[in-house]
Each structure stands twice: as structure tokens, then as C-alpha cells.
C-alpha atoms as a PDB file:
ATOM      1  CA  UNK A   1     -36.002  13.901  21.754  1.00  0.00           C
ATOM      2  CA  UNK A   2     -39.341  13.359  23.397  1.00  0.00           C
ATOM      3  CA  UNK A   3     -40.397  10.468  25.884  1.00  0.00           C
ATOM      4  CA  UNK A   4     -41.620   7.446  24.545  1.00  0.00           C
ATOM      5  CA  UNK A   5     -44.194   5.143  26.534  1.00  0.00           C
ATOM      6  CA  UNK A   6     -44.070   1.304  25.704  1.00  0.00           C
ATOM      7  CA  UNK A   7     -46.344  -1.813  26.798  1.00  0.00           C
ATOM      8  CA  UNK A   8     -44.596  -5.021  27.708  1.00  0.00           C
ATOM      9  CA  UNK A   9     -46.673  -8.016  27.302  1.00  0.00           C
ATOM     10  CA  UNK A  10     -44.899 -11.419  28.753  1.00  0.00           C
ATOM     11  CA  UNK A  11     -47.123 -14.610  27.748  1.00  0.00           C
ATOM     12  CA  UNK A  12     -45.655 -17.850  29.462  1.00  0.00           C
ATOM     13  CA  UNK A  13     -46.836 -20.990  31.845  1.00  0.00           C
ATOM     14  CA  UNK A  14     -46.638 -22.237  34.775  1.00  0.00           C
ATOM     15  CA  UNK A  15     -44.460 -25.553  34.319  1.00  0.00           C
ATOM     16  CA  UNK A  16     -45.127 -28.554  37.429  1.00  0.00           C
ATOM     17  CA  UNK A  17     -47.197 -26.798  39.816  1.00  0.00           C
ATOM     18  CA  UNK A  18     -47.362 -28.960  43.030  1.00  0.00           C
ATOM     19  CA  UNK A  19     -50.684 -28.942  44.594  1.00  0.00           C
ATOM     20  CA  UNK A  20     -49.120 -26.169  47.519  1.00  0.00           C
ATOM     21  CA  UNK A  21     -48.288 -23.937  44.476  1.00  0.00           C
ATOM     22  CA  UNK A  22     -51.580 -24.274  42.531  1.00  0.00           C
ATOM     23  CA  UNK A  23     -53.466 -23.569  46.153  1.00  0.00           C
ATOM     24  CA  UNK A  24     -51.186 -20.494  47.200  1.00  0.00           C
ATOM     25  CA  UNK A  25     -51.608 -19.188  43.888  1.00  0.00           C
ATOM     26  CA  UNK A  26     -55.533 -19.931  43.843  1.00  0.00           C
ATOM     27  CA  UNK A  27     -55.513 -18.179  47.235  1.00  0.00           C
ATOM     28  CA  UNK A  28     -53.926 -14.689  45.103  1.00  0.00           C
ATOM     29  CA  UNK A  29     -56.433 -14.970  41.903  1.00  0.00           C
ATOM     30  CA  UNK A  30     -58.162 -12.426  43.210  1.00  0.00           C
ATOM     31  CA  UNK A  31     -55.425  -9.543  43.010  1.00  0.00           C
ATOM     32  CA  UNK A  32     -54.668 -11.671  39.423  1.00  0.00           C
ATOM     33  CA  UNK A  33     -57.518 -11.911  37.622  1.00  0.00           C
ATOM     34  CA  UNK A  34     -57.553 -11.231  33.787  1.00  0.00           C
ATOM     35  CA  UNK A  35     -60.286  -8.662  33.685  1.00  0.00           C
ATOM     36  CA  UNK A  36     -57.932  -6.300  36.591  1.00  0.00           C
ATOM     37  CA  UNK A  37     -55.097  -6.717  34.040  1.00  0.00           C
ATOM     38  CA  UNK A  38     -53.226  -2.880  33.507  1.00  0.00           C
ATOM     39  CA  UNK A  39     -49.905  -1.970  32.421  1.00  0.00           C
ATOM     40  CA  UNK A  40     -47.220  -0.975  35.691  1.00  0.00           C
ATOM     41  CA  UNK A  41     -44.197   0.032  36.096  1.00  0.00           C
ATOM     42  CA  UNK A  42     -43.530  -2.560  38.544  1.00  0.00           C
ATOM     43  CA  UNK A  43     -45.221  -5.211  36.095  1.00  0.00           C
ATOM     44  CA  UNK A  44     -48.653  -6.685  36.870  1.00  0.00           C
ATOM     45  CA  UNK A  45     -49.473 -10.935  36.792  1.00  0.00           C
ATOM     46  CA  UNK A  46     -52.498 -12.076  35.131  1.00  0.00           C
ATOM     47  CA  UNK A  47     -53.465 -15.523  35.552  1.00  0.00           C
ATOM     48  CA  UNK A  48     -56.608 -18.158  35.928  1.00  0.00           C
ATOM     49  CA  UNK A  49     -54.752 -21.368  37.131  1.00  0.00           C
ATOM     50  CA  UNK A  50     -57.876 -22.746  37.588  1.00  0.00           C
ATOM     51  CA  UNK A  51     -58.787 -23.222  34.198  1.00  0.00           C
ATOM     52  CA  UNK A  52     -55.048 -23.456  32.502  1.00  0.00           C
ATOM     53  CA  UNK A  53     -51.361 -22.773  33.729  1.00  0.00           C
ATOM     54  CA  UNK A  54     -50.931 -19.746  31.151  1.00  0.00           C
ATOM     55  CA  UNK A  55     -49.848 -16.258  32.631  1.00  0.00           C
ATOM     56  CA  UNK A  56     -49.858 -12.972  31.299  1.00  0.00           C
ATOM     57  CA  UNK A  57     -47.158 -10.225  32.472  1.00  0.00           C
ATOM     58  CA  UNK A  58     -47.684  -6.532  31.819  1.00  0.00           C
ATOM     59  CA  UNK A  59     -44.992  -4.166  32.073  1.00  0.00           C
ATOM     60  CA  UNK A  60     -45.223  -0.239  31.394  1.00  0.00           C
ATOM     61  CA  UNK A  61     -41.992   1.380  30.458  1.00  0.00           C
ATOM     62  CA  UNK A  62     -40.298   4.332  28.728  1.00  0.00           C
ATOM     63  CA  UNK A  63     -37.334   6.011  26.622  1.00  0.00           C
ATOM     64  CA  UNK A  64     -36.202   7.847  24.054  1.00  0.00           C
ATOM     65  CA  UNK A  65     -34.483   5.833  21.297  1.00  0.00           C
ATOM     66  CA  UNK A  66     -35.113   1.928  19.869  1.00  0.00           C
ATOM     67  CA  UNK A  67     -32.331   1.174  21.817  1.00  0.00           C
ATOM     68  CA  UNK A  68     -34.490   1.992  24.855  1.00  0.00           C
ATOM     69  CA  UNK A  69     -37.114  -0.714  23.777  1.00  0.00           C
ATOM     70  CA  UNK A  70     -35.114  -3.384  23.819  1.00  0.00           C
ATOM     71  CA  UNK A  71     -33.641  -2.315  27.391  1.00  0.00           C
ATOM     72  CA  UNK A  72     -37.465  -2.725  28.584  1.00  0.00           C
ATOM     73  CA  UNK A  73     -38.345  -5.592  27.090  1.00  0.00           C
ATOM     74  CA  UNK A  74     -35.112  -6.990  29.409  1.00  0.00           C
ATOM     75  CA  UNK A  75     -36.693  -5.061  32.308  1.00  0.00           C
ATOM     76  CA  UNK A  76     -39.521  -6.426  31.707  1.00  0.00           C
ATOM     77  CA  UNK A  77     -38.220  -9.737  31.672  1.00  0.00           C
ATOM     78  CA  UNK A  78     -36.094  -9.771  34.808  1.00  0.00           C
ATOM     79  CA  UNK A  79     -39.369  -8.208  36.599  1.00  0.00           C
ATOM     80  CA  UNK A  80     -41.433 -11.501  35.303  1.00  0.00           C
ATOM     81  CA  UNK A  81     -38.448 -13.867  36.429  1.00  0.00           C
ATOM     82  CA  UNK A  82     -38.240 -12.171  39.595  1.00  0.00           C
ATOM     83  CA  UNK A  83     -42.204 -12.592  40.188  1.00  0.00           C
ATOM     84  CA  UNK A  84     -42.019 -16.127  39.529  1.00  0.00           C
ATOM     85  CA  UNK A  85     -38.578 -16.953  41.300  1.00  0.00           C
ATOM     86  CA  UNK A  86     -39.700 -14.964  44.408  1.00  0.00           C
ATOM     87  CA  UNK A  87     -42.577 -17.446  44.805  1.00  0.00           C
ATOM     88  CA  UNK A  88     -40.695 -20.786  43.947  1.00  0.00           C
ATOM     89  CA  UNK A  89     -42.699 -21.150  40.595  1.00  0.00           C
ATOM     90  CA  UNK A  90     -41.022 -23.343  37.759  1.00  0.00           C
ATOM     91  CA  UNK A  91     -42.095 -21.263  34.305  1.00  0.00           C
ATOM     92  CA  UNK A  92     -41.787 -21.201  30.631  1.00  0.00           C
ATOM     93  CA  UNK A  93     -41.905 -17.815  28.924  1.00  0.00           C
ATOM     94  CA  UNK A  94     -43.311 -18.478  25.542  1.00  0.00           C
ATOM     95  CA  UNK A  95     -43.537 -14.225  24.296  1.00  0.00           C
ATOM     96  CA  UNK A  96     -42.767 -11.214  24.688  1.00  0.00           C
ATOM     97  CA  UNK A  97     -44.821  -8.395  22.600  1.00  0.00           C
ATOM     98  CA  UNK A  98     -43.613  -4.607  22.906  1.00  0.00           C
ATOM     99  CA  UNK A  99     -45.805  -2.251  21.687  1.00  0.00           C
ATOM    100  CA  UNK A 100     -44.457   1.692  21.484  1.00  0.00           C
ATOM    101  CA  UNK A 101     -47.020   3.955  21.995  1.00  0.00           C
ATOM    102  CA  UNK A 102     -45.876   6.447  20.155  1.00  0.00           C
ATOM    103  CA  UNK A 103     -45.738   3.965  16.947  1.00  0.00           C
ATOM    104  CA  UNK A 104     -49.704   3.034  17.657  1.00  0.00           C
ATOM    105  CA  UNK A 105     -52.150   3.985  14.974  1.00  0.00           C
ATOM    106  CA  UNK A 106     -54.613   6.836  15.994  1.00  0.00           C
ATOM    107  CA  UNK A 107     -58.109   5.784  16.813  1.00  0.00           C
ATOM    108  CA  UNK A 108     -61.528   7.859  14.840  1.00  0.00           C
ATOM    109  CA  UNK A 109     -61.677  10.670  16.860  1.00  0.00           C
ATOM    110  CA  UNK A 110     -58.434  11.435  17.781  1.00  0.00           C
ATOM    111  CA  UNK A 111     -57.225  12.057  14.364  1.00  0.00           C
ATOM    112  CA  UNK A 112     -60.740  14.329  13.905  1.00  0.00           C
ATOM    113  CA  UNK A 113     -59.023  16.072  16.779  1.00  0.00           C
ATOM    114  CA  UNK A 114     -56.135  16.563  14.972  1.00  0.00           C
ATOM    115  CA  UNK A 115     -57.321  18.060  11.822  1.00  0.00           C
ATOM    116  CA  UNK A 116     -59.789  20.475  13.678  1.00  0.00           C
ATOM    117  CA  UNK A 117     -56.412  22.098  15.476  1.00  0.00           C
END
């Protein structure tokens, strides 16, 4: 059985920010921003709690069988909760969307790849 990659994306909000929250998240945006958003193993944030209290979590994970997806979706998960615990943030996770790689449709030219071999 080979390896299968799969993409973890968390959508939730931030739920009564006080103003101490809001500022020492402000203070991160930076390392948070939307456009630096990538897929980790350890899960990366995305947010812009300047204009709206919605966050993005991306997780990268792997395995071998379906079973395996839904053990990294609850990876993923626990790694988002764990984020937003660790920093005293009240949240509402609103979706998760797994996406196997190994499912994904091929773009133009790698399928003209695959017919030249």
C-alpha cells in the first residue's frame, strides 16, 4: 500500500475576544497572514482579526487507508484546539475539509506527462 498525503483545512472564529486578545493576536498577524498560508505538519493559523474574527487552520498529514483520513482530520483537530487553548482564545470551529491528494484530479500538463511515458 503506498503513502497517501492529505490537506486539513479547519474554518472556525474567534468567539468574545477581549481587547488584550484582539491586541496580542494583532501583534502575531504578521507570522498569520492569509497570503503566508501553507499546509504543516504541525498545522499553520491563518487569520485577519482586523477585518473579521474568522480563522483558517491548515494541517498536512498522511496514511495509507480511509481509516487513516479520518485519524487526521482528529489530529488535525486536537492541533487547532491546542493552538487556540494554548493562547486562552474562546473559538467556534464551523469546518473541517480533507482533501486526499492522491484522490485530486490531475491538472493539463501533468496528465500530457502521463501519456508521453
Amino acid at each position: 500500500m503506498s503513502t497517501r498525503a492529505f490537506r486539513i483545512k479547519i474554518r472556525g472564529s474567534f468567539v468574545g475576544l477581549t481587547p488584550e486578545q484582539r491586541s496580542a493576536l494583532l501583534a502575531e498577524a504578521a507570522d498569520h497572514d492569509m497570503l503566508s498560508a501553507r499546509f504543516t505538519p504541525e498545522g499553520h493559523m491563518a487569520y485577519d482579526v482586523a477585518a473579521r474574527p474568522f480563522f483558517t487552520f491548515r494541517f498536512a498529514d498522511s496514511g495509507e487507508s480511509e481509516e487513516d483520513i479520518l485519524l487526521a482530520e482528529e489530529r488535525a483537530e486536537a492541533a487547532v484546539k491546542a493552538w487556540l487553548e494554548a493562547r486562552g482564545l474562546a473559538y467556534k470551529l464551523q469546518q473541517t475539509v480533507t482533501e486526499d491528494l492522491s484522490q485530486a484530479p490531475l491538472a493539463k500538463r501533468q496528465r500530457q506527462a502521463q501519456r508521453a511515458l
